[in-house]
C-alpha atoms as a PDB file:
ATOM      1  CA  UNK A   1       0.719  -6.147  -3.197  1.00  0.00           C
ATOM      2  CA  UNK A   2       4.763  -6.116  -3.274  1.00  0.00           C
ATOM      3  CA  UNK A   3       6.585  -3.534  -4.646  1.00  0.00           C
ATOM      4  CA  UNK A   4       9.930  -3.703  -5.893  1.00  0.00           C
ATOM      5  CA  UNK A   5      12.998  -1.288  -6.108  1.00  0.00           C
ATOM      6  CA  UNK A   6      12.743   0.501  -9.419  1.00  0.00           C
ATOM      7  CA  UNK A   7      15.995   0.636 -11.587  1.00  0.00           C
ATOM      8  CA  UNK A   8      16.535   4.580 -12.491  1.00  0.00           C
ATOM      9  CA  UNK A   9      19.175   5.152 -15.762  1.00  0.00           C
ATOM     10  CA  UNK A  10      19.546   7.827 -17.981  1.00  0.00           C
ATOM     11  CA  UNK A  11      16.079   7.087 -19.854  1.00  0.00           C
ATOM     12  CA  UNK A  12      13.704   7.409 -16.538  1.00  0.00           C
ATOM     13  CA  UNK A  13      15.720   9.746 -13.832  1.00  0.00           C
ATOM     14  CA  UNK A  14      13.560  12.782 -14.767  1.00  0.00           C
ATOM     15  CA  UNK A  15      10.156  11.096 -14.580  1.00  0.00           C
ATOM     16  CA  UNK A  16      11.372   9.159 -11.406  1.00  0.00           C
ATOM     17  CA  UNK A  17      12.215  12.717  -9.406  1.00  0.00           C
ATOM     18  CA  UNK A  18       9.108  14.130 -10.592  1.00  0.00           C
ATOM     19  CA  UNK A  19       6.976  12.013  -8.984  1.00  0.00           C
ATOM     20  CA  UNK A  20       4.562  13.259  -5.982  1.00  0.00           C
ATOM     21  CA  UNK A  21       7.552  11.855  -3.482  1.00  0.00           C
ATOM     22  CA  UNK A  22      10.079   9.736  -4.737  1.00  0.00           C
ATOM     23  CA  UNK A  23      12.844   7.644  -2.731  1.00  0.00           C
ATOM     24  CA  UNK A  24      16.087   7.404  -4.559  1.00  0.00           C
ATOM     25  CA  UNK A  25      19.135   5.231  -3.421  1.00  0.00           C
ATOM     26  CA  UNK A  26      22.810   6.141  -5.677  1.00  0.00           C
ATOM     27  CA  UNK A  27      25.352   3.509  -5.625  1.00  0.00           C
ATOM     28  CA  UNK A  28      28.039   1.972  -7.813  1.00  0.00           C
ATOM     29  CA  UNK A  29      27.704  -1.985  -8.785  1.00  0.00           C
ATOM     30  CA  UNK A  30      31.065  -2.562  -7.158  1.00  0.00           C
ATOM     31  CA  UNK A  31      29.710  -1.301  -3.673  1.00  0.00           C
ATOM     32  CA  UNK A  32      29.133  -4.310  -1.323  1.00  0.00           C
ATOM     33  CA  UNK A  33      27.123  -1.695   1.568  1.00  0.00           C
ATOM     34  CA  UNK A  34      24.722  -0.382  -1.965  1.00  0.00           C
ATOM     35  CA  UNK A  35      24.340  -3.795  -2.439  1.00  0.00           C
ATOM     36  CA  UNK A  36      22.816  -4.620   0.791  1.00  0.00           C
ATOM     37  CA  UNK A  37      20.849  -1.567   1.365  1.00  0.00           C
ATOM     38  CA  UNK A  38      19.630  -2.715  -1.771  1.00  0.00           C
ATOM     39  CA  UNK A  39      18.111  -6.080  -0.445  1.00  0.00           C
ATOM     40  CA  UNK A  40      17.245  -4.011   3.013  1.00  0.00           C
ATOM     41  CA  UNK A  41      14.972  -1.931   0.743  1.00  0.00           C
ATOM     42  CA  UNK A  42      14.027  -4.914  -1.321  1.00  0.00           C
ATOM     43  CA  UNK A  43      13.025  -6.882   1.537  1.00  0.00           C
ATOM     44  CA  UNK A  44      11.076  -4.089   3.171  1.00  0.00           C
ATOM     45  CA  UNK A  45       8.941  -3.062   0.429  1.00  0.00           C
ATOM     46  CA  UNK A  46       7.506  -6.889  -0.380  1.00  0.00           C
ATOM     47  CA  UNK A  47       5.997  -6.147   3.403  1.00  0.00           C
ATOM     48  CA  UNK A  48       5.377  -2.220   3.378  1.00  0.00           C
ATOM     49  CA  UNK A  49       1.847  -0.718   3.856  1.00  0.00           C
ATOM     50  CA  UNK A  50       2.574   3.015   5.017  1.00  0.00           C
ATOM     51  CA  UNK A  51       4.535   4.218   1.889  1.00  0.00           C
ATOM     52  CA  UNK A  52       2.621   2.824  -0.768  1.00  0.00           C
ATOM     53  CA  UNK A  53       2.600   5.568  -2.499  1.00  0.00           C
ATOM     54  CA  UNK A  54       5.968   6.655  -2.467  1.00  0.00           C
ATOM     55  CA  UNK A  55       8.448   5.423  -5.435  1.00  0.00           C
ATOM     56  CA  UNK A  56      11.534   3.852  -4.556  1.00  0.00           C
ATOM     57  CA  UNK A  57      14.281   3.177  -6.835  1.00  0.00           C
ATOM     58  CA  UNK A  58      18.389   2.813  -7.178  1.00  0.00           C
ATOM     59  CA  UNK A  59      20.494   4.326  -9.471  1.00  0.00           C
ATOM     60  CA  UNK A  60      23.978   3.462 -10.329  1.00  0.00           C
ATOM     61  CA  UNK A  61      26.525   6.151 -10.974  1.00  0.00           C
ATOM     62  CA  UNK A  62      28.907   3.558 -12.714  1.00  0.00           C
ATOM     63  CA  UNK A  63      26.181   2.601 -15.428  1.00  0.00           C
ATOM     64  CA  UNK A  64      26.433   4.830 -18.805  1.00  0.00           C
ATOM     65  CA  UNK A  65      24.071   7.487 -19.776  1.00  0.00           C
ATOM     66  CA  UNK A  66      23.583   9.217 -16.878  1.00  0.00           C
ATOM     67  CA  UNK A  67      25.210  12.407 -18.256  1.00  0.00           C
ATOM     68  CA  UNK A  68      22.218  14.628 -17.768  1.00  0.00           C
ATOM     69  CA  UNK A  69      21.188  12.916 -14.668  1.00  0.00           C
ATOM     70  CA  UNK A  70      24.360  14.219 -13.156  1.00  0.00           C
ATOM     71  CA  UNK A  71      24.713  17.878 -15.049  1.00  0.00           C
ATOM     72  CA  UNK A  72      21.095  18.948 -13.684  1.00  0.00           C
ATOM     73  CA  UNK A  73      22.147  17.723 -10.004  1.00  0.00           C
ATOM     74  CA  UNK A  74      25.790  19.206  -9.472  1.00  0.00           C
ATOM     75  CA  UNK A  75      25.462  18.751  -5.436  1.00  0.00           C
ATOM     76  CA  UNK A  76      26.780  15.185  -6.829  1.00  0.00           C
ATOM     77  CA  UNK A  77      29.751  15.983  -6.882  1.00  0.00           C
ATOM     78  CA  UNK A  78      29.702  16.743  -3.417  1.00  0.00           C
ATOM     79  CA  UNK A  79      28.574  13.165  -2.170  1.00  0.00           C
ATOM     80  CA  UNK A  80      32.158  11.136  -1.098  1.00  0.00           C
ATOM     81  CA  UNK A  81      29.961   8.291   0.441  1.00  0.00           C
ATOM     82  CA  UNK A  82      27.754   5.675  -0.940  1.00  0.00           C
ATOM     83  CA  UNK A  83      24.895   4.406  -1.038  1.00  0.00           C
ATOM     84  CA  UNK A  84      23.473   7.918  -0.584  1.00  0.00           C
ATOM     85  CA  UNK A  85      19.792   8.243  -0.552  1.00  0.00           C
ATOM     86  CA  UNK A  86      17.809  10.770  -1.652  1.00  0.00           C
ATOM     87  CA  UNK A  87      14.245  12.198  -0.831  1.00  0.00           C
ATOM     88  CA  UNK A  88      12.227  14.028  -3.665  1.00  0.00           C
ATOM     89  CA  UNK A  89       8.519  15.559  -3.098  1.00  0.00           C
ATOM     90  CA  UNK A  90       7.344  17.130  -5.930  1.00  0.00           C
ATOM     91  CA  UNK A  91      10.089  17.428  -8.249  1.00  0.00           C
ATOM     92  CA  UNK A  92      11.845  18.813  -5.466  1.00  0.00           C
ATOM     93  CA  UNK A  93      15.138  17.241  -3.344  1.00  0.00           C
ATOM     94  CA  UNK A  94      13.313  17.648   0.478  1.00  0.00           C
ATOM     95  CA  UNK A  95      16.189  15.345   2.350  1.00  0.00           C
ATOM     96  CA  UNK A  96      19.174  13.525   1.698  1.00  0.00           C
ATOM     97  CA  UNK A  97      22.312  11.191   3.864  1.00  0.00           C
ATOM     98  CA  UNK A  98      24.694   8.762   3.109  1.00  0.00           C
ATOM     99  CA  UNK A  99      24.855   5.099   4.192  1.00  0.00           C
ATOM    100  CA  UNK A 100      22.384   2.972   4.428  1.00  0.00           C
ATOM    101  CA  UNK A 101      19.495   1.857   6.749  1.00  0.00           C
ATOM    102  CA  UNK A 102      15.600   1.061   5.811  1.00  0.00           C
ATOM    103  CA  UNK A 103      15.493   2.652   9.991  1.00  0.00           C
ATOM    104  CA  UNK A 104      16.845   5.721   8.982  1.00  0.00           C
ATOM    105  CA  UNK A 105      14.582   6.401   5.322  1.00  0.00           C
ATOM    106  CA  UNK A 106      11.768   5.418   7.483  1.00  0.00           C
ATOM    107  CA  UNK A 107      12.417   8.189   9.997  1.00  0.00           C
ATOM    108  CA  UNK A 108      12.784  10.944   7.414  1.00  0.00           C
ATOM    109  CA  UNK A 109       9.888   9.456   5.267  1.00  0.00           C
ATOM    110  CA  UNK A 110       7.595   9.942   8.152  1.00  0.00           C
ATOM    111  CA  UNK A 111       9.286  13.181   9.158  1.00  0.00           C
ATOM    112  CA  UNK A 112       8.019  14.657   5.935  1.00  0.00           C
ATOM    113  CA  UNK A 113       4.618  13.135   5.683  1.00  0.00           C
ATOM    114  CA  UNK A 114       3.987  15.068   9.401  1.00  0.00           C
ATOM    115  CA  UNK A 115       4.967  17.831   7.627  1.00  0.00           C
ATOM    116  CA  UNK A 116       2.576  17.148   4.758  1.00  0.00           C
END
């Protein structure tokens, strides 16, 4: 069964990064490379059997209501690059890079699952 990449806002974030392990991809809708990684992840997950139980979803920081989204994660302010993906198990940010690349999330996904 396809999956699909998840919108996150201001209503779902907290639920979203509490999942068992979550996948989540920050961008801004004027950002031509979040746009693509977007359709990279999009693409991959109609197709995906190892992660099935892993959430994926984007997130744009341009949208409104995202105020306590970004007050309970201050290391935001510290990202200068985007998209910038993020890795949650259990409630808990595990990894983290900017840029884009199904490759690269792959790598770290599997990474953490030897670790599991």
């Amino acid at each position: 069964m396809a999956r699909e990449l998840e919108t996150v806002d201001g209503e779902n974030w907290k639920a979203f990064t509490e999942a068992p392990a979550a996948v989540l991809v920050l961008g801004k809708t004027d950002c031509d490379n979040c746009l693509r990684y977007g359709s990279e992840l999009t693409e991959f997950l109609a197709t995906d059997r190892e992660f099935g139980d892993v959430r994926f979803g984007k997130m744009m920081l341009d949208q409104r209501g995202l105020i306590d989204f970004k007050r309970a994660n201050p290391w935001l302010a510290e990202v200068d690059a985007l998209p910038f993906t993020v890795i949650y198990v259990g409630g808990e940010r595990t990894k983290s890079f900017a840029g884009g690349g199904v490759d690269r999330l792959l790598s770290r996904l599997r990474r953490i699952g030897a670790r599991a």
